[in-house]
PDB file of N, CA and C in Angstrom:
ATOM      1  N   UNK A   1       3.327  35.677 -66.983  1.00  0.00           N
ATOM      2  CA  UNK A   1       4.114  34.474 -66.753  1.00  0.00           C
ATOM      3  C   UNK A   1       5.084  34.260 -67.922  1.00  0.00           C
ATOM      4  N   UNK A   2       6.350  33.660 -67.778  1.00  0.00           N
ATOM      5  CA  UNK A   2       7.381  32.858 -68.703  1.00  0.00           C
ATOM      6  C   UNK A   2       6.421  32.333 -69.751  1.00  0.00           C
ATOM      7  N   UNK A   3       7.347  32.026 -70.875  1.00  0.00           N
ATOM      8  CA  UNK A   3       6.537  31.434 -72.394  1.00  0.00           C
ATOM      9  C   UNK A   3       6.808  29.925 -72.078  1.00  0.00           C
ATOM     10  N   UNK A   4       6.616  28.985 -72.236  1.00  0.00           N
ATOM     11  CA  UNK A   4       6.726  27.555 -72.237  1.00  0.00           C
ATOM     12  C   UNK A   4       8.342  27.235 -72.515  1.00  0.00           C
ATOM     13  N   UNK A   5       9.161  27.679 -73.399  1.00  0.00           N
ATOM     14  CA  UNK A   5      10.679  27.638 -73.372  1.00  0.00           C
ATOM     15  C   UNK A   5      10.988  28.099 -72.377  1.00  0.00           C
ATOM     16  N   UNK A   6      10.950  29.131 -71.885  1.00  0.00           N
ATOM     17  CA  UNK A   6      11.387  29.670 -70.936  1.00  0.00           C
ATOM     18  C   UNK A   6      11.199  29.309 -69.366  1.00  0.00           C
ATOM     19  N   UNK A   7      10.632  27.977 -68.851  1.00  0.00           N
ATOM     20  CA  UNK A   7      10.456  27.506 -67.659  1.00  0.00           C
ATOM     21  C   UNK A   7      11.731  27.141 -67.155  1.00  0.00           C
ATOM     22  N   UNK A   8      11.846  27.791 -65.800  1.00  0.00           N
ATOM     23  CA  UNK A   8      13.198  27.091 -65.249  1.00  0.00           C
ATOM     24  C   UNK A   8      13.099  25.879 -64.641  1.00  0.00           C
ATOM     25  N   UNK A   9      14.102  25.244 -64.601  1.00  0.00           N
ATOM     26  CA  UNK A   9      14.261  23.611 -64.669  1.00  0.00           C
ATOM     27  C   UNK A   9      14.712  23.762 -63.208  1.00  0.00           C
ATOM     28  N   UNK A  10      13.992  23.413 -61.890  1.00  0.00           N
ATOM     29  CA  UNK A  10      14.470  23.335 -60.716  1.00  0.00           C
ATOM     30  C   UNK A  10      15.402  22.293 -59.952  1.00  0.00           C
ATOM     31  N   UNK A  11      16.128  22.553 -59.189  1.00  0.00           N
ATOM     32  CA  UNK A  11      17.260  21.362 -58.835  1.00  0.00           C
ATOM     33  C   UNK A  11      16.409  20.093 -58.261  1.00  0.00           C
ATOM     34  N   UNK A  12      15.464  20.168 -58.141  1.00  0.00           N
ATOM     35  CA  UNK A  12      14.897  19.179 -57.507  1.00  0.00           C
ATOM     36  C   UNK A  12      13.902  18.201 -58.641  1.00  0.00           C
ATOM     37  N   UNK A  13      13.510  16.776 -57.873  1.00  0.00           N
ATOM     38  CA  UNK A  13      12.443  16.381 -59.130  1.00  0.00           C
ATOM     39  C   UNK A  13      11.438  16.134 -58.164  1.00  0.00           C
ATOM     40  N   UNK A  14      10.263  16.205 -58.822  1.00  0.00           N
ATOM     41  CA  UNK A  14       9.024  15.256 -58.071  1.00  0.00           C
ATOM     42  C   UNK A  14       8.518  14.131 -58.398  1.00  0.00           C
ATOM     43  N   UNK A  15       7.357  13.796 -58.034  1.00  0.00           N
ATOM     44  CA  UNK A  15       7.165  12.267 -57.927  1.00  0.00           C
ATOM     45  C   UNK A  15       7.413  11.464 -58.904  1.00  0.00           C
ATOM     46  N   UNK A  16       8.047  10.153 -58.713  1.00  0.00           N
ATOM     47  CA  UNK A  16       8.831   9.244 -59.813  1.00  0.00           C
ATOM     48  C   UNK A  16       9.408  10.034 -60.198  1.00  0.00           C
ATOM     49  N   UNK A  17      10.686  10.641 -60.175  1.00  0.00           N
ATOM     50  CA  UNK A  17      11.615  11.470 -60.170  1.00  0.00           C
ATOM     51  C   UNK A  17      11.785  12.339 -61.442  1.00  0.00           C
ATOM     52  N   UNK A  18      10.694  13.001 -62.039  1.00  0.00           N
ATOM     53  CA  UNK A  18       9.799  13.578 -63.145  1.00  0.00           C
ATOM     54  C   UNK A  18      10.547  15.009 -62.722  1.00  0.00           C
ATOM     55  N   UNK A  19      11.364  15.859 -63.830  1.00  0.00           N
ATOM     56  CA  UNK A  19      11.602  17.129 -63.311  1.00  0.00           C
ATOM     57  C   UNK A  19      10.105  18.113 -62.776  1.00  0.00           C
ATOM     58  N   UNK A  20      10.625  18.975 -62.083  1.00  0.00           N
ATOM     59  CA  UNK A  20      10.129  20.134 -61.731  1.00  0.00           C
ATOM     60  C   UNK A  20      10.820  21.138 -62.799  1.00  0.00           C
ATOM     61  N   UNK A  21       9.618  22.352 -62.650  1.00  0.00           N
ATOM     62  CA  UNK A  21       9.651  23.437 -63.795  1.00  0.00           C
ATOM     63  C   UNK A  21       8.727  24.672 -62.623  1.00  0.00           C
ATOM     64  N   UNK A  22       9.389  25.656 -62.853  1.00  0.00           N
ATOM     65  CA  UNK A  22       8.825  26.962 -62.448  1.00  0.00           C
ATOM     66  C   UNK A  22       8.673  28.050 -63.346  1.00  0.00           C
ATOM     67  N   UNK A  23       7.603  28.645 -63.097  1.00  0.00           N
ATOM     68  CA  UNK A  23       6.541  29.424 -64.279  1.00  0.00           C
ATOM     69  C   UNK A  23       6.648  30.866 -63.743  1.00  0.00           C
ATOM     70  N   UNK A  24       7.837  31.735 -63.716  1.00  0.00           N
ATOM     71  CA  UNK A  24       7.737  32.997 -62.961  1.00  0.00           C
ATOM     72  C   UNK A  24       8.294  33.679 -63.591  1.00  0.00           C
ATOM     73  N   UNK A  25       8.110  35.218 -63.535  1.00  0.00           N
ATOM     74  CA  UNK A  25       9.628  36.253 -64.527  1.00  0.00           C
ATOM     75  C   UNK A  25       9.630  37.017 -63.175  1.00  0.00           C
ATOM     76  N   UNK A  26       9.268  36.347 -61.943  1.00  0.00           N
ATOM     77  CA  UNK A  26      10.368  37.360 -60.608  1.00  0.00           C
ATOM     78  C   UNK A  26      11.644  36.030 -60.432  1.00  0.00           C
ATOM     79  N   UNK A  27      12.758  36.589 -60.564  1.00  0.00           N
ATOM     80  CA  UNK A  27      13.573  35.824 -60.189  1.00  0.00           C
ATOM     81  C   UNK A  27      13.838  36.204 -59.079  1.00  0.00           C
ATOM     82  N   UNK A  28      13.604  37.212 -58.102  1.00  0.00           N
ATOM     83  CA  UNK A  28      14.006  37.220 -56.489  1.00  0.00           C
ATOM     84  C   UNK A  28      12.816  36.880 -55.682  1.00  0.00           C
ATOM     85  N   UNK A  29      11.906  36.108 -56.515  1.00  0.00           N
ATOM     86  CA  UNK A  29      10.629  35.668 -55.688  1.00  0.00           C
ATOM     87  C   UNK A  29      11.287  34.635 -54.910  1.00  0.00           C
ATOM     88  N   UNK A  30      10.856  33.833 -53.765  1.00  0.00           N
ATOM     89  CA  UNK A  30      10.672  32.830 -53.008  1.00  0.00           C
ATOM     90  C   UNK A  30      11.375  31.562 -53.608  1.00  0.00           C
ATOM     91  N   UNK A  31      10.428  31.355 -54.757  1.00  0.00           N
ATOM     92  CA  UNK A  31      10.650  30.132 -55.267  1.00  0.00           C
ATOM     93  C   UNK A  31      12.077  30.179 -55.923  1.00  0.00           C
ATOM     94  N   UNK A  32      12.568  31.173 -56.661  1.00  0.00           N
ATOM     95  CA  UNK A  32      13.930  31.117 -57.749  1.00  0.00           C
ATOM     96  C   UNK A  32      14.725  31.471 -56.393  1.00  0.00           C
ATOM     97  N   UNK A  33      14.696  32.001 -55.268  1.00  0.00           N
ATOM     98  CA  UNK A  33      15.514  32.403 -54.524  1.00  0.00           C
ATOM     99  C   UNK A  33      15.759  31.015 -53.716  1.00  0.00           C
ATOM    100  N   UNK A  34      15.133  30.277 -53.722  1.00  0.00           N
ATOM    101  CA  UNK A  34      14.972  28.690 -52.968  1.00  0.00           C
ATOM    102  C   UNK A  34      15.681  27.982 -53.733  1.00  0.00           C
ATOM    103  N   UNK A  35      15.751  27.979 -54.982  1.00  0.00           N
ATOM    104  CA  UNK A  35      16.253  27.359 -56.060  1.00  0.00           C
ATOM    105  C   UNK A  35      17.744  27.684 -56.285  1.00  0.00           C
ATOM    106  N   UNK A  36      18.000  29.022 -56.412  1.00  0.00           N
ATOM    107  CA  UNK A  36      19.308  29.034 -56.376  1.00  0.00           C
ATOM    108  C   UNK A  36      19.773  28.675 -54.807  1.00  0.00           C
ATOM    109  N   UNK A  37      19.687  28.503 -53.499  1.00  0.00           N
ATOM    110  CA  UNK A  37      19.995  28.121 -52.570  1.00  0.00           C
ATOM    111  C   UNK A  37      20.373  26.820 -52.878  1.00  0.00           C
ATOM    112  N   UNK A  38      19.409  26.229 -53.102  1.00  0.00           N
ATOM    113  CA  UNK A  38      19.534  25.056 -53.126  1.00  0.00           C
ATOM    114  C   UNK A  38      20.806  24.079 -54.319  1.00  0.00           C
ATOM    115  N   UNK A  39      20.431  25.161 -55.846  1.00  0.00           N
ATOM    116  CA  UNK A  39      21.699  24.590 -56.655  1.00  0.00           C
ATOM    117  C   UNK A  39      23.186  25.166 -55.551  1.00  0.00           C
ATOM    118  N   UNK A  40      23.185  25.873 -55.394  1.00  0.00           N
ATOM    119  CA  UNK A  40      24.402  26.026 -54.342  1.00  0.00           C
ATOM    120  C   UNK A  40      25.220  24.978 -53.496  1.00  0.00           C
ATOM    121  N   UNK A  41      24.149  24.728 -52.480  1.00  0.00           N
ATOM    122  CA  UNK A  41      24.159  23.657 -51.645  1.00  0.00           C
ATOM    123  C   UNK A  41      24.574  22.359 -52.145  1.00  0.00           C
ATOM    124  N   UNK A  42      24.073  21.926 -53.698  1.00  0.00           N
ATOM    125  CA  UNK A  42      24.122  20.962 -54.720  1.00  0.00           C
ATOM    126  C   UNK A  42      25.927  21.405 -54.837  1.00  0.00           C
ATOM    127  N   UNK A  43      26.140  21.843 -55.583  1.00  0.00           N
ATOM    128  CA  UNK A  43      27.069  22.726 -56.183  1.00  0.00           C
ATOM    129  C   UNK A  43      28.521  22.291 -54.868  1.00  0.00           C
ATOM    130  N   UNK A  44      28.266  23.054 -53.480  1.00  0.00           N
ATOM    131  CA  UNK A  44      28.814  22.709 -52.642  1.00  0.00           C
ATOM    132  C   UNK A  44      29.223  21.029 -52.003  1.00  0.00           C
ATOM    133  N   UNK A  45      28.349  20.389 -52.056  1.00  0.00           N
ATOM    134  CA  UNK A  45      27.954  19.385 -51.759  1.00  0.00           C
ATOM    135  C   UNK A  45      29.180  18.598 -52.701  1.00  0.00           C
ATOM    136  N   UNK A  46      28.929  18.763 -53.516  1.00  0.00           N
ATOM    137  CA  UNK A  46      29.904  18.014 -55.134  1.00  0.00           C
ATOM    138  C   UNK A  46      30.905  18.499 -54.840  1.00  0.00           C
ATOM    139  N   UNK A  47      31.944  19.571 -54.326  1.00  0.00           N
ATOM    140  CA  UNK A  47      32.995  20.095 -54.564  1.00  0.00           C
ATOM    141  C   UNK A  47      33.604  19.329 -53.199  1.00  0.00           C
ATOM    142  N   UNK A  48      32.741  18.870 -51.947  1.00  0.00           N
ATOM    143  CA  UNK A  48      33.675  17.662 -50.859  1.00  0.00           C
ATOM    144  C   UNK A  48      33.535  16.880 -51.631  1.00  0.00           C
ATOM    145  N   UNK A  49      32.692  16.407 -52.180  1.00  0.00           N
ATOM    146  CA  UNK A  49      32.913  14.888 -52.613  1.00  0.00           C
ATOM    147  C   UNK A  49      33.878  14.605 -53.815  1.00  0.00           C
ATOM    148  N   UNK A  50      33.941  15.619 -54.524  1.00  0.00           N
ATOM    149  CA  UNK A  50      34.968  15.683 -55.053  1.00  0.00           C
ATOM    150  C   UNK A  50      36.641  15.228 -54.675  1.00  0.00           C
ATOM    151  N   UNK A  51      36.769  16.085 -53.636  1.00  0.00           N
ATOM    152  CA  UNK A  51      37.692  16.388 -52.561  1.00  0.00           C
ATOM    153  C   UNK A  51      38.045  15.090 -51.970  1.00  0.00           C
ATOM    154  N   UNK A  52      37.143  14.316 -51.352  1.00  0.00           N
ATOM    155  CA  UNK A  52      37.370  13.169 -50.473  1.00  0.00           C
ATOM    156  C   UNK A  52      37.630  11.709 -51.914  1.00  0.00           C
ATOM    157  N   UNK A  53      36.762  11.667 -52.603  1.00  0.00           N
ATOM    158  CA  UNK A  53      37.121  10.954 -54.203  1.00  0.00           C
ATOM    159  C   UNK A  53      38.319  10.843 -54.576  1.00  0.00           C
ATOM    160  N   UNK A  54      39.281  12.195 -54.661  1.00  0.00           N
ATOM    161  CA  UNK A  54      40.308  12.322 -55.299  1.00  0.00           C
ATOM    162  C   UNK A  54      41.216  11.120 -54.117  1.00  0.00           C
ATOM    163  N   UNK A  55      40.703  11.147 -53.095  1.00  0.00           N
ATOM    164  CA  UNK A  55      41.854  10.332 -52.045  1.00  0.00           C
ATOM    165  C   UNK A  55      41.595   8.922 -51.876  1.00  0.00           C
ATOM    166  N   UNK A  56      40.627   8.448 -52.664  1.00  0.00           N
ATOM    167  CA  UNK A  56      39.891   6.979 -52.447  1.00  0.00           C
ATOM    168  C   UNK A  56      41.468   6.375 -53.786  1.00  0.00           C
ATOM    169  N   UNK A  57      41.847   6.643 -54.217  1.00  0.00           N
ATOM    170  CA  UNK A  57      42.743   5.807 -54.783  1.00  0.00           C
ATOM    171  C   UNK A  57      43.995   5.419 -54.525  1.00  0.00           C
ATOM    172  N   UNK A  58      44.677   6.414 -53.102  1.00  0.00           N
ATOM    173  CA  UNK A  58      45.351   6.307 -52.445  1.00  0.00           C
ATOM    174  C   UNK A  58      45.453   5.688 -51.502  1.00  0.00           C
ATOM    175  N   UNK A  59      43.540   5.245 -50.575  1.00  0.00           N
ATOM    176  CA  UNK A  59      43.755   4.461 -49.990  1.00  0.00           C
ATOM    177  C   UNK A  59      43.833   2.959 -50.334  1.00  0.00           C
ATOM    178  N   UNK A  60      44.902   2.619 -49.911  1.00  0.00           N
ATOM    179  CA  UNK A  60      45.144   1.264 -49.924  1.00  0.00           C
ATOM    180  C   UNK A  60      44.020   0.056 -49.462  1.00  0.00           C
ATOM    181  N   UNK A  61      43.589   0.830 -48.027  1.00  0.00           N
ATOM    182  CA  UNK A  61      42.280   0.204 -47.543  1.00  0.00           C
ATOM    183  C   UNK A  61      40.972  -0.071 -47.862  1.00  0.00           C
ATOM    184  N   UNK A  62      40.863   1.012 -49.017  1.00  0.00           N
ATOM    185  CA  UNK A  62      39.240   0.917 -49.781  1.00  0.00           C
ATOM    186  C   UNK A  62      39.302  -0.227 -50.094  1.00  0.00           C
ATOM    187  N   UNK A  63      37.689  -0.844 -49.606  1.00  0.00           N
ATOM    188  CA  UNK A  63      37.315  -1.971 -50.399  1.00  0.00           C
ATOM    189  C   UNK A  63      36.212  -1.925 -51.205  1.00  0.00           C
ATOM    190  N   UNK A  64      35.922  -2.984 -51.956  1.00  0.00           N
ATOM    191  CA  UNK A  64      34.752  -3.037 -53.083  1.00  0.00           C
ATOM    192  C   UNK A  64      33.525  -2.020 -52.811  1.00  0.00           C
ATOM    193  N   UNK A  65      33.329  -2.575 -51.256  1.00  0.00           N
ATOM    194  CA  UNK A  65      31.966  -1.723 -51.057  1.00  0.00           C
ATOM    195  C   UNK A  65      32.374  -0.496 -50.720  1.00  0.00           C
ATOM    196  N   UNK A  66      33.348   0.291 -50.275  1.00  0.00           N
ATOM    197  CA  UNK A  66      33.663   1.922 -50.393  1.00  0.00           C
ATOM    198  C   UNK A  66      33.510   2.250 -52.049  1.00  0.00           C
ATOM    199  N   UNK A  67      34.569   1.701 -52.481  1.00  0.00           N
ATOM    200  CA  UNK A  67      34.345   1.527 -54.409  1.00  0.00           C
ATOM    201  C   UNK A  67      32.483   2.208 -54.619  1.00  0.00           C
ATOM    202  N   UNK A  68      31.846   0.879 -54.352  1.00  0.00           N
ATOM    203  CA  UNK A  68      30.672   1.306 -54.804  1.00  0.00           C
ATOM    204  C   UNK A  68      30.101   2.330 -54.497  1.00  0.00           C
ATOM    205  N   UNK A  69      30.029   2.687 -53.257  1.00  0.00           N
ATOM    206  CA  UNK A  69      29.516   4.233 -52.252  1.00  0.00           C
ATOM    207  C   UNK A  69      29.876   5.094 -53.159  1.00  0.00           C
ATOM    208  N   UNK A  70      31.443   5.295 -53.558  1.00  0.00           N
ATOM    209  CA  UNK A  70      31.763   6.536 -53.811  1.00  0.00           C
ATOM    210  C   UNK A  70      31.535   6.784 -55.320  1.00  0.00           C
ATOM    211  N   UNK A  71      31.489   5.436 -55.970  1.00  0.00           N
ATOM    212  CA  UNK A  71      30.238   5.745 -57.567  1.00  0.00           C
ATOM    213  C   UNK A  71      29.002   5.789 -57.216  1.00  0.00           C
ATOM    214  N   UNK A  72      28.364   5.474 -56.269  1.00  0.00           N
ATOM    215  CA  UNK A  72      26.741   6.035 -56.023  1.00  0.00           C
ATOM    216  C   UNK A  72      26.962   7.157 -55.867  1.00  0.00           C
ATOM    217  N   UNK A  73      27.982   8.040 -55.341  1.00  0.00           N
ATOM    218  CA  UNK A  73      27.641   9.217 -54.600  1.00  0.00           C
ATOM    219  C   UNK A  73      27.886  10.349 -55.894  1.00  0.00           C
ATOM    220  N   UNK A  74      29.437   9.549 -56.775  1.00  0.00           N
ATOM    221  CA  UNK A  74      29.782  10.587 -57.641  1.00  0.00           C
ATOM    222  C   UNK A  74      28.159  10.677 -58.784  1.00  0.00           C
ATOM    223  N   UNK A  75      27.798   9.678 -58.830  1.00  0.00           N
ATOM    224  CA  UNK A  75      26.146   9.529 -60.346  1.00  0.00           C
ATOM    225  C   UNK A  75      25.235  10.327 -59.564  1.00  0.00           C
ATOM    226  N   UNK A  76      25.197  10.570 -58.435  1.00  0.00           N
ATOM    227  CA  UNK A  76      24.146  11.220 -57.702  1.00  0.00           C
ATOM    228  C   UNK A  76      24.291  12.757 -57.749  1.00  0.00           C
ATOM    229  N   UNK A  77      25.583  12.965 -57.566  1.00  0.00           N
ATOM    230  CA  UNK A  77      26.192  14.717 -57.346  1.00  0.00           C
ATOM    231  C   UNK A  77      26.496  14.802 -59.218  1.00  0.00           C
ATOM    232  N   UNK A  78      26.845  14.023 -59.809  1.00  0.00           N
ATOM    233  CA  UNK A  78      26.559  14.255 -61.258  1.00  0.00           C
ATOM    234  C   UNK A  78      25.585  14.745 -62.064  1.00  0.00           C
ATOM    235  N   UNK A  79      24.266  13.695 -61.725  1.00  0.00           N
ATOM    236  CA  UNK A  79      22.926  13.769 -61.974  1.00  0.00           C
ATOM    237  C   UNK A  79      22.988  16.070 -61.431  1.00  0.00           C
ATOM    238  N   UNK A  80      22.926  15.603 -60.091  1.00  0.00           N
ATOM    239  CA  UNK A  80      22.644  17.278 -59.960  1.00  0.00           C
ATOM    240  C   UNK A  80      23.483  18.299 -60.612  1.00  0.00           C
ATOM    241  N   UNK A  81      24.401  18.160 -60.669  1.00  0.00           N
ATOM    242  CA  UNK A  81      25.328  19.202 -61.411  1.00  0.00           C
ATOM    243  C   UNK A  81      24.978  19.613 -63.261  1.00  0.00           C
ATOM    244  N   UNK A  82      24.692  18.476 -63.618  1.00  0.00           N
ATOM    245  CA  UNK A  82      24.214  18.282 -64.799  1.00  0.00           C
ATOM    246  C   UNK A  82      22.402  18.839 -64.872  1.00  0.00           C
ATOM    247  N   UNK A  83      21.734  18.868 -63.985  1.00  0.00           N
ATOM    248  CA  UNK A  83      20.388  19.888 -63.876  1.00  0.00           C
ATOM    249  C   UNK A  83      21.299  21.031 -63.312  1.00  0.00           C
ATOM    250  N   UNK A  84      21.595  21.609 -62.425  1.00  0.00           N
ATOM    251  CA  UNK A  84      22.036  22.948 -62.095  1.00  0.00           C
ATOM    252  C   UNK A  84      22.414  23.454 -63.781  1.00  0.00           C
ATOM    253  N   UNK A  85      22.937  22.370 -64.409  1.00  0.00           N
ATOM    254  CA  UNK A  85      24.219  23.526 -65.656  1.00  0.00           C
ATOM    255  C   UNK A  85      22.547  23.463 -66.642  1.00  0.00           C
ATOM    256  N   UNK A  86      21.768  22.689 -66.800  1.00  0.00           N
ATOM    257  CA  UNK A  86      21.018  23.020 -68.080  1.00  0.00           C
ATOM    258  C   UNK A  86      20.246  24.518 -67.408  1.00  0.00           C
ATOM    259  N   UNK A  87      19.720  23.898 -66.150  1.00  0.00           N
ATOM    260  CA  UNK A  87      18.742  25.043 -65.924  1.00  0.00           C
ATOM    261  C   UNK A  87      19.434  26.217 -66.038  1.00  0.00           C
ATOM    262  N   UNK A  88      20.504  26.172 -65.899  1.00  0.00           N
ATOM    263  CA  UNK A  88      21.291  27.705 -66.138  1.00  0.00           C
ATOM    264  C   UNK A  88      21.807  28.066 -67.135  1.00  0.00           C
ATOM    265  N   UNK A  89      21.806  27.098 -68.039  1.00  0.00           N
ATOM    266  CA  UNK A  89      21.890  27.147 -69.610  1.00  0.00           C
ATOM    267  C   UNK A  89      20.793  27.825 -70.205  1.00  0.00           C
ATOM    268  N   UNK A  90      19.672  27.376 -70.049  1.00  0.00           N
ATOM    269  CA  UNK A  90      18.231  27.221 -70.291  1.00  0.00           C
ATOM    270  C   UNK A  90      18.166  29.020 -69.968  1.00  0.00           C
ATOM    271  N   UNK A  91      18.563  29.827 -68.966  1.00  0.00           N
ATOM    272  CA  UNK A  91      18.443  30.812 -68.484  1.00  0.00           C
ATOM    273  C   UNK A  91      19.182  32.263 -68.964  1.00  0.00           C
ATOM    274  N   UNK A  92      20.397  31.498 -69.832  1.00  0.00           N
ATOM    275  CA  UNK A  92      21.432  32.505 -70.424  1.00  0.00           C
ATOM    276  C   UNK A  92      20.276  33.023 -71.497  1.00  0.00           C
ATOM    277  N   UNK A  93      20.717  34.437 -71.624  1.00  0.00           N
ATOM    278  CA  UNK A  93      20.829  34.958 -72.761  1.00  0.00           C
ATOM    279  C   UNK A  93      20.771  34.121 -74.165  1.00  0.00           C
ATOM    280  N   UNK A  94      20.064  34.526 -75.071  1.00  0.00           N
ATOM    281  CA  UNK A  94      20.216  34.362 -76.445  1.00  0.00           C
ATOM    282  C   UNK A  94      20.358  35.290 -77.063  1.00  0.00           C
ATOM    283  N   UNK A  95      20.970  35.257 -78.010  1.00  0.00           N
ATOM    284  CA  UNK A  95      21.493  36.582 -78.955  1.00  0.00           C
ATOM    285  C   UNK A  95      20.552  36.282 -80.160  1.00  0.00           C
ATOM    286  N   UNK A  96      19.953  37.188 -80.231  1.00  0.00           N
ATOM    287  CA  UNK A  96      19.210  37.936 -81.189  1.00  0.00           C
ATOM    288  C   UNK A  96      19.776  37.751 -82.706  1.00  0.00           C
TER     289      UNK A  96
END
């Protein structure tokens, strides 16, 4: 198994929203192969919302409560993007 530094930090959290950590050195096992699916999907997910965001200031029509939606949505796709980049930080190479 991985040394205790070396646990990957999974896109997901569990209960009371406490990260998840996986304990493996197969990275094409099940679980890391689920994981990168899933940061993907994350990953994807952020790049519409991105997309549709950039046009909320143009509309004239947004009101307060669109306003708020689309800062819940950007802290939410943030939150994930920001676990996708450590766990893959966490995963680079160190130089010796």
């Amino acid at each position: 198994m991985t040394a205790q530094n070396e646990l990957r930090l999974l896109p997901w959290t569990g209960p009371e929203g406490k990260p998840c950590y996986l304990d493996t050195d197969d990275r094409e096992g099940y679980m890391s192969r689920l994981a990168d699916h899933i940061e993907a999907v994350q990953l994807g997910m952020v790049s519409e919302l991105l997309e549709q965001t950039l046009q909320v200031p143009d509309d004239d029509a947004a009101d307060l409560e669109k306003l708020r939606l689309v800062v819940a949505q950007l802290a939410g796709a943030l939150r994930d993007v920001l676990r996708v980049a450590t766990s893959r930080g966490h995963r680079l190479p160190t130089p010796e």
